[in-house]
N, C-alpha and C. Protein backbone atom coordinates (compact mmCIF):
# COMPACT_ATOMS: atom_id res chain seq x y z
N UNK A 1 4.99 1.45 -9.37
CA UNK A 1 5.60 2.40 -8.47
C UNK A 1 5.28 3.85 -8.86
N UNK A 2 4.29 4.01 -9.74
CA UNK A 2 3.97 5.43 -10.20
C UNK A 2 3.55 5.98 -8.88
N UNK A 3 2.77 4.99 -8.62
CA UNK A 3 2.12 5.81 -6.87
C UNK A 3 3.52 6.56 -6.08
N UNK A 4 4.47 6.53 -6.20
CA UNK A 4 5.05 6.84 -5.42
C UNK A 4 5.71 8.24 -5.98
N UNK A 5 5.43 8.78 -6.99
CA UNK A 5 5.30 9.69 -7.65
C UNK A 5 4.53 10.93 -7.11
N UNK A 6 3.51 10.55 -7.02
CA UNK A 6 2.29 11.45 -6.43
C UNK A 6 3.05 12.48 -5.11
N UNK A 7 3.26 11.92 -4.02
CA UNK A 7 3.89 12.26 -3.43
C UNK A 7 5.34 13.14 -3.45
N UNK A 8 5.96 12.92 -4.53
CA UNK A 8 7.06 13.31 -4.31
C UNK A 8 6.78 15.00 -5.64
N UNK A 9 5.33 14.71 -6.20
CA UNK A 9 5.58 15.75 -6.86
C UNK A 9 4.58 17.01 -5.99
N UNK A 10 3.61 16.36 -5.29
CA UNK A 10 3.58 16.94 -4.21
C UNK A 10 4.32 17.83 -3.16
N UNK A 11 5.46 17.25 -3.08
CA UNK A 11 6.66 17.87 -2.08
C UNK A 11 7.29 19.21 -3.26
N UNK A 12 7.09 18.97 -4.15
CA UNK A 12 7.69 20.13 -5.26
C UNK A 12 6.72 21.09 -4.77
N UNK A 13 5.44 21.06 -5.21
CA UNK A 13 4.27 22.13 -4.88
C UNK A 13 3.89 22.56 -3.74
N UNK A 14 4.36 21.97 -2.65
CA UNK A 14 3.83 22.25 -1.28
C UNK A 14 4.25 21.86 0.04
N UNK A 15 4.51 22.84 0.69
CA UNK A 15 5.39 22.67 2.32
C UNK A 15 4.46 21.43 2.89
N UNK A 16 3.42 21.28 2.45
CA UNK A 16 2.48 20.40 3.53
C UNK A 16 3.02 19.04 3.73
N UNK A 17 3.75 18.46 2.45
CA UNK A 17 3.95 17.07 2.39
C UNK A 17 5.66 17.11 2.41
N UNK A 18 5.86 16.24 3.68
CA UNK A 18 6.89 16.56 3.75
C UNK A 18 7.91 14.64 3.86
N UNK A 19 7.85 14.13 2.91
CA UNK A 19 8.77 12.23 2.88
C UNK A 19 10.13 12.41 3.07
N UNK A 20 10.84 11.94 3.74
CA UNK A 20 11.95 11.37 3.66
C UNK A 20 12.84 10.04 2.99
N UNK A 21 13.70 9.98 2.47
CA UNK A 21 14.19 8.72 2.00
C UNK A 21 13.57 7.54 2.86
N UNK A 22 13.40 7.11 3.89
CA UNK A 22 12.73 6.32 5.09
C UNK A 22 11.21 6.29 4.38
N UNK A 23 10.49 7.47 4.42
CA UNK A 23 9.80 7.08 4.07
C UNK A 23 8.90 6.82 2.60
N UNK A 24 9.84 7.21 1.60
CA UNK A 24 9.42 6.34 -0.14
C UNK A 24 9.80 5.24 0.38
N UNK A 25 11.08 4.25 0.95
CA UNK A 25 11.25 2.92 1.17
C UNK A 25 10.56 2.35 1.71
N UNK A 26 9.88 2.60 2.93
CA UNK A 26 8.56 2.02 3.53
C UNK A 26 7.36 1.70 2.88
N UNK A 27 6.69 2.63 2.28
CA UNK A 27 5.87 3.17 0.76
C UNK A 27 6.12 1.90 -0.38
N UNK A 28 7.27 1.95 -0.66
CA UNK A 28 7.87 0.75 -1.56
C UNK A 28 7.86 -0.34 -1.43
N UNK A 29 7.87 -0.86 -0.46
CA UNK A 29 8.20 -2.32 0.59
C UNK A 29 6.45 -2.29 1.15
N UNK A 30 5.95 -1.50 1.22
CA UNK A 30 4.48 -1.85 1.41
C UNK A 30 3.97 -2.29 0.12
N UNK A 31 4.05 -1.12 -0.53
CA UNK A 31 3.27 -1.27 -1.88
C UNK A 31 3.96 -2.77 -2.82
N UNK A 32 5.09 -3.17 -3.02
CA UNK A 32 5.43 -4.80 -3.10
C UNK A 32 5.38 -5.33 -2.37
N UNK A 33 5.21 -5.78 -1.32
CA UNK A 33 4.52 -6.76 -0.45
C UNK A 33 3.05 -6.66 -0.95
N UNK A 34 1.87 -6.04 -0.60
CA UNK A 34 0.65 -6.28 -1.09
C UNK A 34 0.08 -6.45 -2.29
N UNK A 35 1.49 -5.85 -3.27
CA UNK A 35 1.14 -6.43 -4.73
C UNK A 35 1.50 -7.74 -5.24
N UNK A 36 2.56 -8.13 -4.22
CA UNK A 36 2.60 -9.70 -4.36
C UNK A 36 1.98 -10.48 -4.38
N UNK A 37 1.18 -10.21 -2.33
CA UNK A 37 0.04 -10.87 -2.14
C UNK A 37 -0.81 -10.70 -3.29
N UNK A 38 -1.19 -9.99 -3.43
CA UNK A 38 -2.52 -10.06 -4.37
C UNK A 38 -2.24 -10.89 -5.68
N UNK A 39 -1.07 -10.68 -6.53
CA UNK A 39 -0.68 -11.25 -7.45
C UNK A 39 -0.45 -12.77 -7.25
N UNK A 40 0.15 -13.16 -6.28
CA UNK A 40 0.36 -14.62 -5.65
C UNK A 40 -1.56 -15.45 -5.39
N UNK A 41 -2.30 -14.28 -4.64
CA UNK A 41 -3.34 -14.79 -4.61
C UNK A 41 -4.77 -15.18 -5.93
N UNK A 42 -4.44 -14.06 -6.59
CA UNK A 42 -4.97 -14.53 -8.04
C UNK A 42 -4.47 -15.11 -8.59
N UNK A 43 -3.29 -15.48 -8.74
CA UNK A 43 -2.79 -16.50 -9.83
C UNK A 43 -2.81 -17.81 -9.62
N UNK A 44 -1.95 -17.87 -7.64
CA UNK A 44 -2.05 -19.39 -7.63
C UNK A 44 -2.60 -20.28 -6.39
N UNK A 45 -3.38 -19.05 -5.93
CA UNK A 45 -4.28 -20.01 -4.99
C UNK A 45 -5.80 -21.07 -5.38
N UNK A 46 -5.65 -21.80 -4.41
CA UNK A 46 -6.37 -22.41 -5.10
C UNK A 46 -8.18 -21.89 -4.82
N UNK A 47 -8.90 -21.29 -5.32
CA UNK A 47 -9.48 -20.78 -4.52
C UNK A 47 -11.26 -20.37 -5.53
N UNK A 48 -12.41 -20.28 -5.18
CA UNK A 48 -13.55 -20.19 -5.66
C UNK A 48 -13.00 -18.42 -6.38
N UNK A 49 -13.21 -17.72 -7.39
CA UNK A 49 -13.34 -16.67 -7.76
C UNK A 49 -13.74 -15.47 -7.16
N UNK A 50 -14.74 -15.98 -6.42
CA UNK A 50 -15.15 -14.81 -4.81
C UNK A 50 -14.42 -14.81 -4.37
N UNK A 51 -14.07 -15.85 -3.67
CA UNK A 51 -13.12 -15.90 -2.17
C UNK A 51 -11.96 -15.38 -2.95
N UNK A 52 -11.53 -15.46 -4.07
CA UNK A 52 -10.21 -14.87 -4.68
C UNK A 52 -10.56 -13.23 -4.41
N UNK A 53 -11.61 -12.86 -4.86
CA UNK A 53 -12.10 -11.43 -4.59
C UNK A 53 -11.64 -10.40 -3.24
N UNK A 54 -12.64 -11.54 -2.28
CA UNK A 54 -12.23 -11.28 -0.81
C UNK A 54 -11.12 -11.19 -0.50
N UNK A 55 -10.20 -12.68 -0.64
CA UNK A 55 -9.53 -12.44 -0.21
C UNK A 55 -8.14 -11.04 -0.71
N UNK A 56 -8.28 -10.65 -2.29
CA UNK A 56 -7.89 -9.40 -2.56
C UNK A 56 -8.63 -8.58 -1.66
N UNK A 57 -9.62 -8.26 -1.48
CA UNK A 57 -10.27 -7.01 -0.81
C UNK A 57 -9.65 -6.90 0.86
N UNK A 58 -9.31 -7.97 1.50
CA UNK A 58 -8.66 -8.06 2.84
C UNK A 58 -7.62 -7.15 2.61
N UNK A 59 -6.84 -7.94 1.66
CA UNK A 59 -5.51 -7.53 1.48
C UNK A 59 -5.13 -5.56 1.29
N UNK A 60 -6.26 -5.50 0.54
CA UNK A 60 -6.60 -3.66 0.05
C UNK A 60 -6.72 -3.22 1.50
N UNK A 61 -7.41 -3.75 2.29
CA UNK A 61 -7.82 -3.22 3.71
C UNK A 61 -6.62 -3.26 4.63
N UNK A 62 -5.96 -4.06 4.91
CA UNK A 62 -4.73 -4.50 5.39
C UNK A 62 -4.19 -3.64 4.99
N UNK A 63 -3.85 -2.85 3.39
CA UNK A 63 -2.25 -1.66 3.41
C UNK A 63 -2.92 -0.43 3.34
N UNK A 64 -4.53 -0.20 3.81
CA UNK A 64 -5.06 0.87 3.78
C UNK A 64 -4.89 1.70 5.16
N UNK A 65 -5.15 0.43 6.72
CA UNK A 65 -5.02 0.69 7.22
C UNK A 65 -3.55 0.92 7.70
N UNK A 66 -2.58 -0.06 7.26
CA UNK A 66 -1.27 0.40 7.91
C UNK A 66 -0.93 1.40 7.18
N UNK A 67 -1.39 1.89 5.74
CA UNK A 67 -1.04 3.36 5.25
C UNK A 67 -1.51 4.21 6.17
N UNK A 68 -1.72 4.17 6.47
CA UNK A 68 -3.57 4.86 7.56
C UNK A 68 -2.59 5.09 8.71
N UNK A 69 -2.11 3.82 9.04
CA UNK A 69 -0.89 4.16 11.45
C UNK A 69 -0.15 4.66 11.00
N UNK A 70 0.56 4.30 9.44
CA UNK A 70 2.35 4.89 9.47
C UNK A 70 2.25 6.51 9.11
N UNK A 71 0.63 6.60 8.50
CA UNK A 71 0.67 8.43 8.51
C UNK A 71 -0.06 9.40 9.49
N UNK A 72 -0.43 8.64 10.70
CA UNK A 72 -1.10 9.38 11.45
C UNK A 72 -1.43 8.68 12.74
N UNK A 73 -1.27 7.50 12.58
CA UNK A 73 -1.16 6.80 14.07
C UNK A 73 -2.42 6.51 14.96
N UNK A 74 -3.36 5.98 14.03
CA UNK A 74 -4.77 5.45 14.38
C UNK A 74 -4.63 5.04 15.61
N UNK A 75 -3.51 3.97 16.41
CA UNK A 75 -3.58 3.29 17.48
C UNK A 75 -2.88 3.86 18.83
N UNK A 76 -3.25 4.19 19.52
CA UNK A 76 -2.83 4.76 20.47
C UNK A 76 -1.15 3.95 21.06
């Protein structure tokens, strides 16, 4: 949860970044959910070492882009 740091020391230095309680919890609940997945998927799937790869690399893509709508709203 250091990542969630960044941000908030951000908001000390600069009007630009502006989180609400709403949104570190969102942030939080993303960032454990995809560290699950990923953790759930390396440990106990059953799975070739690539495809363990991939399927981490989906997963990176998956909270990149919903980091991506919930800060700017890619989708119309």
């Amino acid at each position: 949860m250091a990542l969630l740091a960044i941000p908030l020391v951000a908001m000390q230095l600069t009007d630009e970044v502006v989180w609400t309680v709403g949104d570190f919890a969102v942030a939080a609940l993303l960032l454990t959910v995809s560290g699950a997945i990923m953790l759930y998927v390396w440990s106990y799937a059953r799975l070739v070492r690539r495809h363990k790869w991939l399927a981490i690399g989906l997963v990176v893509v998956c909270f990149l882009f919903i980091w991506a709508e919930l800060a700017v709203g890619i989708l119309p």
